[in-house]
C-alpha atoms as a PDB file:
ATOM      1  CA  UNK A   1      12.993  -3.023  12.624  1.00  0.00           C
ATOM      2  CA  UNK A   2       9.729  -4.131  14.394  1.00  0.00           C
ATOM      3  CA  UNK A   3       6.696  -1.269  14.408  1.00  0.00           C
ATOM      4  CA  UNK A   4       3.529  -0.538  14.801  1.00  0.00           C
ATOM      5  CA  UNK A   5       3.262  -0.328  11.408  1.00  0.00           C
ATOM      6  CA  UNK A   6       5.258  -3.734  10.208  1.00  0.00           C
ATOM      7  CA  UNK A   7       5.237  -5.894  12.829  1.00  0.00           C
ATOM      8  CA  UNK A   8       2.633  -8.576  11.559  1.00  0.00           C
ATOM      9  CA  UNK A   9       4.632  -8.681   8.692  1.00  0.00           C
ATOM     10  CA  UNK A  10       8.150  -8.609  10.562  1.00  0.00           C
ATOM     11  CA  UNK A  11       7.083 -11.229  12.922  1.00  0.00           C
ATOM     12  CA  UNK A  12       6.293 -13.321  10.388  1.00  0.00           C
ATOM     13  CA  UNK A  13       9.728 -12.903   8.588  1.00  0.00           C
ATOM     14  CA  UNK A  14      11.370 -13.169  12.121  1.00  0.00           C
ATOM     15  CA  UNK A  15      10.159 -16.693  12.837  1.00  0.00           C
ATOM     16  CA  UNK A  16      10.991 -17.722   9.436  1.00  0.00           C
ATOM     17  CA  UNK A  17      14.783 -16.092   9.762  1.00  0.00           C
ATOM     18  CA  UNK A  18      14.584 -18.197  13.324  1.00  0.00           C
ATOM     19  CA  UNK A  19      13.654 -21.114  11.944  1.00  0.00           C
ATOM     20  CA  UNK A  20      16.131 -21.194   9.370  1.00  0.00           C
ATOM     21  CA  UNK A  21      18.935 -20.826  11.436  1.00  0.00           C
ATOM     22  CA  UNK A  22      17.551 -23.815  13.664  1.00  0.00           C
ATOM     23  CA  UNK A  23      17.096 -21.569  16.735  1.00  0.00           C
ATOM     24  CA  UNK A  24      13.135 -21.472  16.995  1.00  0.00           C
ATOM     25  CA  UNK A  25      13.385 -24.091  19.820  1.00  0.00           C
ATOM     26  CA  UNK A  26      12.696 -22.628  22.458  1.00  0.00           C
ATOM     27  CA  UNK A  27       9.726 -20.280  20.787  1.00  0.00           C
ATOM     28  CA  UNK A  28       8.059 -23.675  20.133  1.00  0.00           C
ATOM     29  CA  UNK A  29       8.648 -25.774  23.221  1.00  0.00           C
ATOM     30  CA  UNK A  30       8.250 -25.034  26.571  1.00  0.00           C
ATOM     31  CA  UNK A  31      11.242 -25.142  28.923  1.00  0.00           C
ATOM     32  CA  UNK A  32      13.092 -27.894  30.307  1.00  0.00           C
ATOM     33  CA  UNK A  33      12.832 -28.874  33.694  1.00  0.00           C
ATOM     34  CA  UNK A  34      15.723 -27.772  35.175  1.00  0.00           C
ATOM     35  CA  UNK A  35      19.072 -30.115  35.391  1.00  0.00           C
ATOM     36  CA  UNK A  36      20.124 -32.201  38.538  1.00  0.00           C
ATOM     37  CA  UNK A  37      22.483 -34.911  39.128  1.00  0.00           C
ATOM     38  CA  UNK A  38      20.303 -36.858  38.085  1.00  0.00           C
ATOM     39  CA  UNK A  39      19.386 -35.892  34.762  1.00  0.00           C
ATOM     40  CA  UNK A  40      20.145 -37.734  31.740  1.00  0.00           C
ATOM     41  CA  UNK A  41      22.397 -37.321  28.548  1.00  0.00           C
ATOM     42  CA  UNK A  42      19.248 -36.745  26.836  1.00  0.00           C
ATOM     43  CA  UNK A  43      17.766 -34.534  29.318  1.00  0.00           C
ATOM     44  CA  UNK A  44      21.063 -32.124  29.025  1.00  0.00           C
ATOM     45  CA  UNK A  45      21.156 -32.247  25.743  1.00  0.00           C
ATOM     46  CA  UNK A  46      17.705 -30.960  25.440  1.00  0.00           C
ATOM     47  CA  UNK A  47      18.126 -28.525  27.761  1.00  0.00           C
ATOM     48  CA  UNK A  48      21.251 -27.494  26.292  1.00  0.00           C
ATOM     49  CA  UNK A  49      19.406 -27.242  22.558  1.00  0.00           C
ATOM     50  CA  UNK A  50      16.949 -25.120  24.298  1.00  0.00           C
ATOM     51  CA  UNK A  51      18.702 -22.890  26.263  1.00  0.00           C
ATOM     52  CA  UNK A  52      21.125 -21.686  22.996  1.00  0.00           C
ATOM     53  CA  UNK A  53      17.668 -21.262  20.703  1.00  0.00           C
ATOM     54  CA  UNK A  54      16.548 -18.955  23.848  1.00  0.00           C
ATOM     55  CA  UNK A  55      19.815 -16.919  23.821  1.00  0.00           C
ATOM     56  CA  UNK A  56      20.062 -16.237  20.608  1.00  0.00           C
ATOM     57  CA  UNK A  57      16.305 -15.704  19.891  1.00  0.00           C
ATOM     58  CA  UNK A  58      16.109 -13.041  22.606  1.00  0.00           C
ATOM     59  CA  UNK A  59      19.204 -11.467  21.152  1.00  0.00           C
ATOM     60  CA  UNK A  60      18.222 -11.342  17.288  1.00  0.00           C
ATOM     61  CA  UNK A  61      14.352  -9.686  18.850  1.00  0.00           C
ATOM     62  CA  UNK A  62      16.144  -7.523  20.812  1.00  0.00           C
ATOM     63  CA  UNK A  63      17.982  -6.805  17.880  1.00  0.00           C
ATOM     64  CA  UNK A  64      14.785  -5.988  15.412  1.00  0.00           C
ATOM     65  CA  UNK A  65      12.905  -3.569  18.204  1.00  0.00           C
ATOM     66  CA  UNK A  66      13.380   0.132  18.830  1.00  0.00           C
ATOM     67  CA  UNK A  67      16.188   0.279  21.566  1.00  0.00           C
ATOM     68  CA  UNK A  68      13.667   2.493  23.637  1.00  0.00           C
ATOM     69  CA  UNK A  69      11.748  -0.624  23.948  1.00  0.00           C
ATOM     70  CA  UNK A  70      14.600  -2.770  25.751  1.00  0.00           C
ATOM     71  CA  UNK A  71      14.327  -1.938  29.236  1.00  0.00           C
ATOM     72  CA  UNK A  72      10.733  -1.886  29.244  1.00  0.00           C
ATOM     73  CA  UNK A  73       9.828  -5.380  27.879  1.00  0.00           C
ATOM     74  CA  UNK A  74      13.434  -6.773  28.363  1.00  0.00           C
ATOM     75  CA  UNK A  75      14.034  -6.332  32.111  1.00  0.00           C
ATOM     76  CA  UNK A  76      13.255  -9.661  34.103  1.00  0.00           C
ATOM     77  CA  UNK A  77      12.320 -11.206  30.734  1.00  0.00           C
ATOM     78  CA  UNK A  78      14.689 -14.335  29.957  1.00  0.00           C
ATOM     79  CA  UNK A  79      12.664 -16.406  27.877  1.00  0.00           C
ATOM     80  CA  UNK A  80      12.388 -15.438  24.144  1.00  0.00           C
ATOM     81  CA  UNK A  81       8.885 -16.999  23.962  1.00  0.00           C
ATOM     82  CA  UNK A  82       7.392 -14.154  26.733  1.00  0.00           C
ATOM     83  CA  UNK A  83       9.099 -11.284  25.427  1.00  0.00           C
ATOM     84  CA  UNK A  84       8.063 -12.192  21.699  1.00  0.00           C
ATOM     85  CA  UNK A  85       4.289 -11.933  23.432  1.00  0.00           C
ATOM     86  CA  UNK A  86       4.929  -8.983  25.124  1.00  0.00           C
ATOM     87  CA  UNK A  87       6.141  -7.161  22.254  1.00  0.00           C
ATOM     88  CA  UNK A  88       3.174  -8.223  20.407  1.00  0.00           C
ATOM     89  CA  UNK A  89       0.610  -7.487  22.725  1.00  0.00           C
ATOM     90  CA  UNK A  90       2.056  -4.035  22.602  1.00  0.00           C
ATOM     91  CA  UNK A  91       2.032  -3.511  19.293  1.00  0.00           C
ATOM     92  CA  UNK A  92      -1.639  -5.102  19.464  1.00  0.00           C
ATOM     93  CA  UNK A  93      -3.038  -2.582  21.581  1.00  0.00           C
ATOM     94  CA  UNK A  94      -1.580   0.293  19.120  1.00  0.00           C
ATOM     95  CA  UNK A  95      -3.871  -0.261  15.944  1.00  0.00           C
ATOM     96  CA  UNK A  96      -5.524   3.026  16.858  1.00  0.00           C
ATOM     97  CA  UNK A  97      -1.699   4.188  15.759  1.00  0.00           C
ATOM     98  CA  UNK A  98      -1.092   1.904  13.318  1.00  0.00           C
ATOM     99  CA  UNK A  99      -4.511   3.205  11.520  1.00  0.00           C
ATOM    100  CA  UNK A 100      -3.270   7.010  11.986  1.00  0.00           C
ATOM    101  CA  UNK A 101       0.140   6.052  10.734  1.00  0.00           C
ATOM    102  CA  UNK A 102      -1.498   4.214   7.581  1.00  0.00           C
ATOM    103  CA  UNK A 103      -4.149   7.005   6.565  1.00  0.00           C
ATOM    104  CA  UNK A 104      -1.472   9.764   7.159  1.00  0.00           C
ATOM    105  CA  UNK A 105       0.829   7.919   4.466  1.00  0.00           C
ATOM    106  CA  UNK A 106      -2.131   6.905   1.965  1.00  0.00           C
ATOM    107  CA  UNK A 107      -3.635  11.001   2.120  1.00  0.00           C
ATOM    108  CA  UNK A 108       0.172  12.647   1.907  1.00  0.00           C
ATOM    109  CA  UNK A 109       1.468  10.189  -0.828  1.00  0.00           C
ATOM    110  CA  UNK A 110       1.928  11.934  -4.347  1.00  0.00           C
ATOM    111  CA  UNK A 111       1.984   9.969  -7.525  1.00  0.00           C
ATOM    112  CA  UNK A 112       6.125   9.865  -9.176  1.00  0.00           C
ATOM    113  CA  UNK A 113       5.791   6.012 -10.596  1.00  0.00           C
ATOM    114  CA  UNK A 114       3.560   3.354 -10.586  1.00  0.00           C
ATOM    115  CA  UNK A 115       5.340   1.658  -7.124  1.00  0.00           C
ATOM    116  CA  UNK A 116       4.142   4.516  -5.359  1.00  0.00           C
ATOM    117  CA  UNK A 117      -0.069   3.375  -6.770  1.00  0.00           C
ATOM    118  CA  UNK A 118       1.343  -0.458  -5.354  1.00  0.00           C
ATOM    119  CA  UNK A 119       2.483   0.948  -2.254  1.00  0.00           C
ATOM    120  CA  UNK A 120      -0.809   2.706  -1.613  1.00  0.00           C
ATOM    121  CA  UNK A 121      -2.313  -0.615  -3.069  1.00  0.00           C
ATOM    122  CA  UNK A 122      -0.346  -2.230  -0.319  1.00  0.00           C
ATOM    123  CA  UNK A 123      -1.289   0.117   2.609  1.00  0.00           C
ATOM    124  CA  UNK A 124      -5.604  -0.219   1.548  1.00  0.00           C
ATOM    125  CA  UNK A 125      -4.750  -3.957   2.057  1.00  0.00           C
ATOM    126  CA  UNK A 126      -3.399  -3.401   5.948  1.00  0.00           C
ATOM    127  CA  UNK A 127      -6.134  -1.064   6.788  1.00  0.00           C
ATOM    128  CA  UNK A 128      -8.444  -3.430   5.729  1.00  0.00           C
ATOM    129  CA  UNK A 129      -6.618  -6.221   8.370  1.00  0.00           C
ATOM    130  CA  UNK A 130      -7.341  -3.428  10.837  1.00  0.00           C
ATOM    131  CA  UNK A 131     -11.498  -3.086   9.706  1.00  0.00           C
ATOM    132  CA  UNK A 132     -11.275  -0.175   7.715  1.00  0.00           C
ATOM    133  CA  UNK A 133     -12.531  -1.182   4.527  1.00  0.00           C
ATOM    134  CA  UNK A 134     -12.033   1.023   1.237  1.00  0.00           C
ATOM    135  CA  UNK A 135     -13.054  -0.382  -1.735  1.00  0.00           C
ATOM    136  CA  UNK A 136     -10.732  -0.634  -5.166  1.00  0.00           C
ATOM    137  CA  UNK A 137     -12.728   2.433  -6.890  1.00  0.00           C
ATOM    138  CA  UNK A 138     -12.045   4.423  -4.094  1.00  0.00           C
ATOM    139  CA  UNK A 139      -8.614   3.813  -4.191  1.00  0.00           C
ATOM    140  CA  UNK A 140      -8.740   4.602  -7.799  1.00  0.00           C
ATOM    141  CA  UNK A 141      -9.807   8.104  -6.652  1.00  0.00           C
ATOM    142  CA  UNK A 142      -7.508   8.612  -4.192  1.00  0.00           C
ATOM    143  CA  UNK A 143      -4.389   7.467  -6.780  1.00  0.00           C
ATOM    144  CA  UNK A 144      -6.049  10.294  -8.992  1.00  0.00           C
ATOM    145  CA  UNK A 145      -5.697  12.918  -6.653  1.00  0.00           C
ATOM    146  CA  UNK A 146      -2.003  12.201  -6.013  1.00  0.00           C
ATOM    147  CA  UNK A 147      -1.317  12.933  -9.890  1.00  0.00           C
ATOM    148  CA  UNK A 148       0.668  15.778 -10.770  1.00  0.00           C
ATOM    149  CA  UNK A 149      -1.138  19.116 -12.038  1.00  0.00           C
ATOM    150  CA  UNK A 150       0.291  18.313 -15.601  1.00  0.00           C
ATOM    151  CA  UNK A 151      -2.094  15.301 -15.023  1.00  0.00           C
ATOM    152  CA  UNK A 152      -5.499  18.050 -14.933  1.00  0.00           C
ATOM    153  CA  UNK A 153      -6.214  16.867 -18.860  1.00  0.00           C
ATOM    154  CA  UNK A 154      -6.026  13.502 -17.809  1.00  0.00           C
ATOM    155  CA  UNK A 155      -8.302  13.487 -14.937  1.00  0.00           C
ATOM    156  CA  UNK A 156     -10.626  15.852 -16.492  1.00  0.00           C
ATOM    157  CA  UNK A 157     -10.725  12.712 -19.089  1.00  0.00           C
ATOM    158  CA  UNK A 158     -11.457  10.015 -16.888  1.00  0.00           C
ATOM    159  CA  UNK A 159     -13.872  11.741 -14.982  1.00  0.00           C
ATOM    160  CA  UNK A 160     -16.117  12.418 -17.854  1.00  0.00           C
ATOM    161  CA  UNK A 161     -16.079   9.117 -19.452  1.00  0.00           C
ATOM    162  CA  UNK A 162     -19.188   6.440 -17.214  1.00  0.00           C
ATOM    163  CA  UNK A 163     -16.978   3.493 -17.528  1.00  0.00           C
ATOM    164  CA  UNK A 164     -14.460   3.181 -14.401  1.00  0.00           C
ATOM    165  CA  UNK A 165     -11.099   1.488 -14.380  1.00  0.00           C
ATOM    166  CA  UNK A 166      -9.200  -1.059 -12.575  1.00  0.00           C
ATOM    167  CA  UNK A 167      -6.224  -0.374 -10.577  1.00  0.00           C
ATOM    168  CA  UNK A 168      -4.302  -2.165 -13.493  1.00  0.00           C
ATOM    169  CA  UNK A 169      -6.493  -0.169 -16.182  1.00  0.00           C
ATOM    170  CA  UNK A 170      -5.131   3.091 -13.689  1.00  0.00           C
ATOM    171  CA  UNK A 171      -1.823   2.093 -14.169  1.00  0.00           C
ATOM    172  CA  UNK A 172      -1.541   0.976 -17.559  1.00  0.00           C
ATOM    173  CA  UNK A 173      -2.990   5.231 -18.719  1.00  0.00           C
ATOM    174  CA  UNK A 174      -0.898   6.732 -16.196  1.00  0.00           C
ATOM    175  CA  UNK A 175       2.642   5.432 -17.588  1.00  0.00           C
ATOM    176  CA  UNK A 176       0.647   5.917 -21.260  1.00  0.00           C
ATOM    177  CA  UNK A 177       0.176   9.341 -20.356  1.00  0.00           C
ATOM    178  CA  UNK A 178       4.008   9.573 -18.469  1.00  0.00           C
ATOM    179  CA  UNK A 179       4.808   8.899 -21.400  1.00  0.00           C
ATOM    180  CA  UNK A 180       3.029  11.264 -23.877  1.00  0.00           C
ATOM    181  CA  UNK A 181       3.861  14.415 -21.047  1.00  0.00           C
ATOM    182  CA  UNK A 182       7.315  13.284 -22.103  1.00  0.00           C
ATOM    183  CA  UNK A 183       7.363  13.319 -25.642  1.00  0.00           C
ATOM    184  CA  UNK A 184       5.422  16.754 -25.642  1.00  0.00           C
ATOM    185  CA  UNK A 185       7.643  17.955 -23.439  1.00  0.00           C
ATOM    186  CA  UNK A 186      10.602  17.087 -25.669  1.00  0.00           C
ATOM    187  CA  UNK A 187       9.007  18.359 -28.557  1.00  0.00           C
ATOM    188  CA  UNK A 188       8.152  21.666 -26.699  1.00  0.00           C
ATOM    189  CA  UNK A 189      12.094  22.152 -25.896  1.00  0.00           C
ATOM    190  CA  UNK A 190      13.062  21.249 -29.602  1.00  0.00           C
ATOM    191  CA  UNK A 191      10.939  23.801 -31.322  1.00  0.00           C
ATOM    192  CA  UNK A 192      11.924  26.872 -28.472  1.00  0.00           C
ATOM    193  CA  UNK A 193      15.306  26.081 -29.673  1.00  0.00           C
ATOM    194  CA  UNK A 194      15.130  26.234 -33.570  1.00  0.00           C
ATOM    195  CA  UNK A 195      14.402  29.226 -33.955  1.00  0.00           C
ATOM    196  CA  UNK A 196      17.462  30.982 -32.072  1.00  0.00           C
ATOM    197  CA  UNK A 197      19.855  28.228 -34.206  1.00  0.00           C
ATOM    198  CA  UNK A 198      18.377  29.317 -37.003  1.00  0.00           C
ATOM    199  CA  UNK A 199      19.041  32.725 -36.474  1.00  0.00           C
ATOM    200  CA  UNK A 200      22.712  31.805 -35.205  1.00  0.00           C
ATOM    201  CA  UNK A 201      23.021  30.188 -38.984  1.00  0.00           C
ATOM    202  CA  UNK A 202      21.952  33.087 -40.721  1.00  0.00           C
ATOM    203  CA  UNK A 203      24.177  35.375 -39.122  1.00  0.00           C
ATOM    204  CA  UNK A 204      27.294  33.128 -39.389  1.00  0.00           C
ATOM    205  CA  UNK A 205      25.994  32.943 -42.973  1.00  0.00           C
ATOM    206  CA  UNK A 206      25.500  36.736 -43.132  1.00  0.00           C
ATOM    207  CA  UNK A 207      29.281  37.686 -41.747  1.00  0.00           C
ATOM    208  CA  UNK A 208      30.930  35.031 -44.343  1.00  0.00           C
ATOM    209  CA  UNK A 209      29.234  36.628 -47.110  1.00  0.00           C
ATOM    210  CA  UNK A 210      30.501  40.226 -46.059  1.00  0.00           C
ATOM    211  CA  UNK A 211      33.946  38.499 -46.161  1.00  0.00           C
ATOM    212  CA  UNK A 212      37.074  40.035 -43.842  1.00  0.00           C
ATOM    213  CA  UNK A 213      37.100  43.326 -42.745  1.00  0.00           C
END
């Protein structure tokens, strides 16, 4: 569904979905003139070509945009080509949203995997399409601050140490240390639990010895 937020991206995949299916015709040539008893086999088949890529262009757009969006841009619109540029001129005028949006996301994401550090990877790359530039050790920052508190220890750890890490080094020690909360979580639960079965065996132990009542 075209946004704000995707639509560079989702225009992109629409033309290629449209030219795949042999209907981006009419979103790369203009018009025919229109036919008259005079026009040729040639000229109706061309117009006929045309006229089906315009059809079913408009309807697969219509298709991808917010339905609130139809009668606005889609009334009196009946070429594919205009309403694709009226879409996008909307959607151009709304980077002040788009940057909201985008900085909203990035500053209320928390850390559960390392998708969620390429996602955030993925939205510093489209604010910096829309001239808001933050560098990679800034984003290394910002992925730090989305880490669980069982993850104090480890920033407390990178924070005192002068050299500064990648976004790959990031990820790399974040599933190292996933992994080592893990284990020391497992070995946590396994020692709370000896001693009770422990005692469980010694009292089994201590009732057979006393034999039947």
């Amino acid at each position: 569904m075209l946004n704000g937020i995707n639509f560079k991206d989702g225009k992109k995949n629409l033309l290629i979905v449209l030219g795949c299916m042999d209907l981006d015709h009419a979103i790369r040539n203009e018009q025919p003139a229109p036919l008259t008893n005079k026009s040729s086999h040639d000229d109706k088949r061309e117009f006929e070509k045309w006229d089906r890529s315009n059809r079913m262009s408009l309807m697969i757009m219509k298709h991808n945009i917010p339905e609130a969006f139809w009668g606005t841009y889609s009334e009196g619109v009946t070429m594919a080509k205009n309403f694709l540029e009226q879409i996008e001129e909307h959607f151009t005028k709304n980077d002040k949203v788009e940057m909201t949006t985008l900085l909203g996301s990035l500053m209320s994401m928390k850390y559960k995997s390392q998708e969620n550090v390429m996602e955030m990877h993925h939205i510093v790359s489209r604010l910096r399409t829309l001239k808001i530039e933050l560098s990679d050790d800034v984003l290394v920052l910002m992925v730090l601050l989305t880490l669980a508190p069982q993850f104090n220890q480890f920033k407390i750890s990178y924070n005192c140490q002068k050299e500064k890490w990648t976004l790959n080094e990031l990820i790399f020690h974040c599933v190292q240390e996933e992994e080592r909360l893990k284990k020391d979580k497992t070995e946590s639960a396994h020692l709370a639990m000896t001693p009770k079965d422990k005692g469980k065996k010694r009292k089994f132990e201590n009732e057979v010895a006393k034999g039947p009542v």
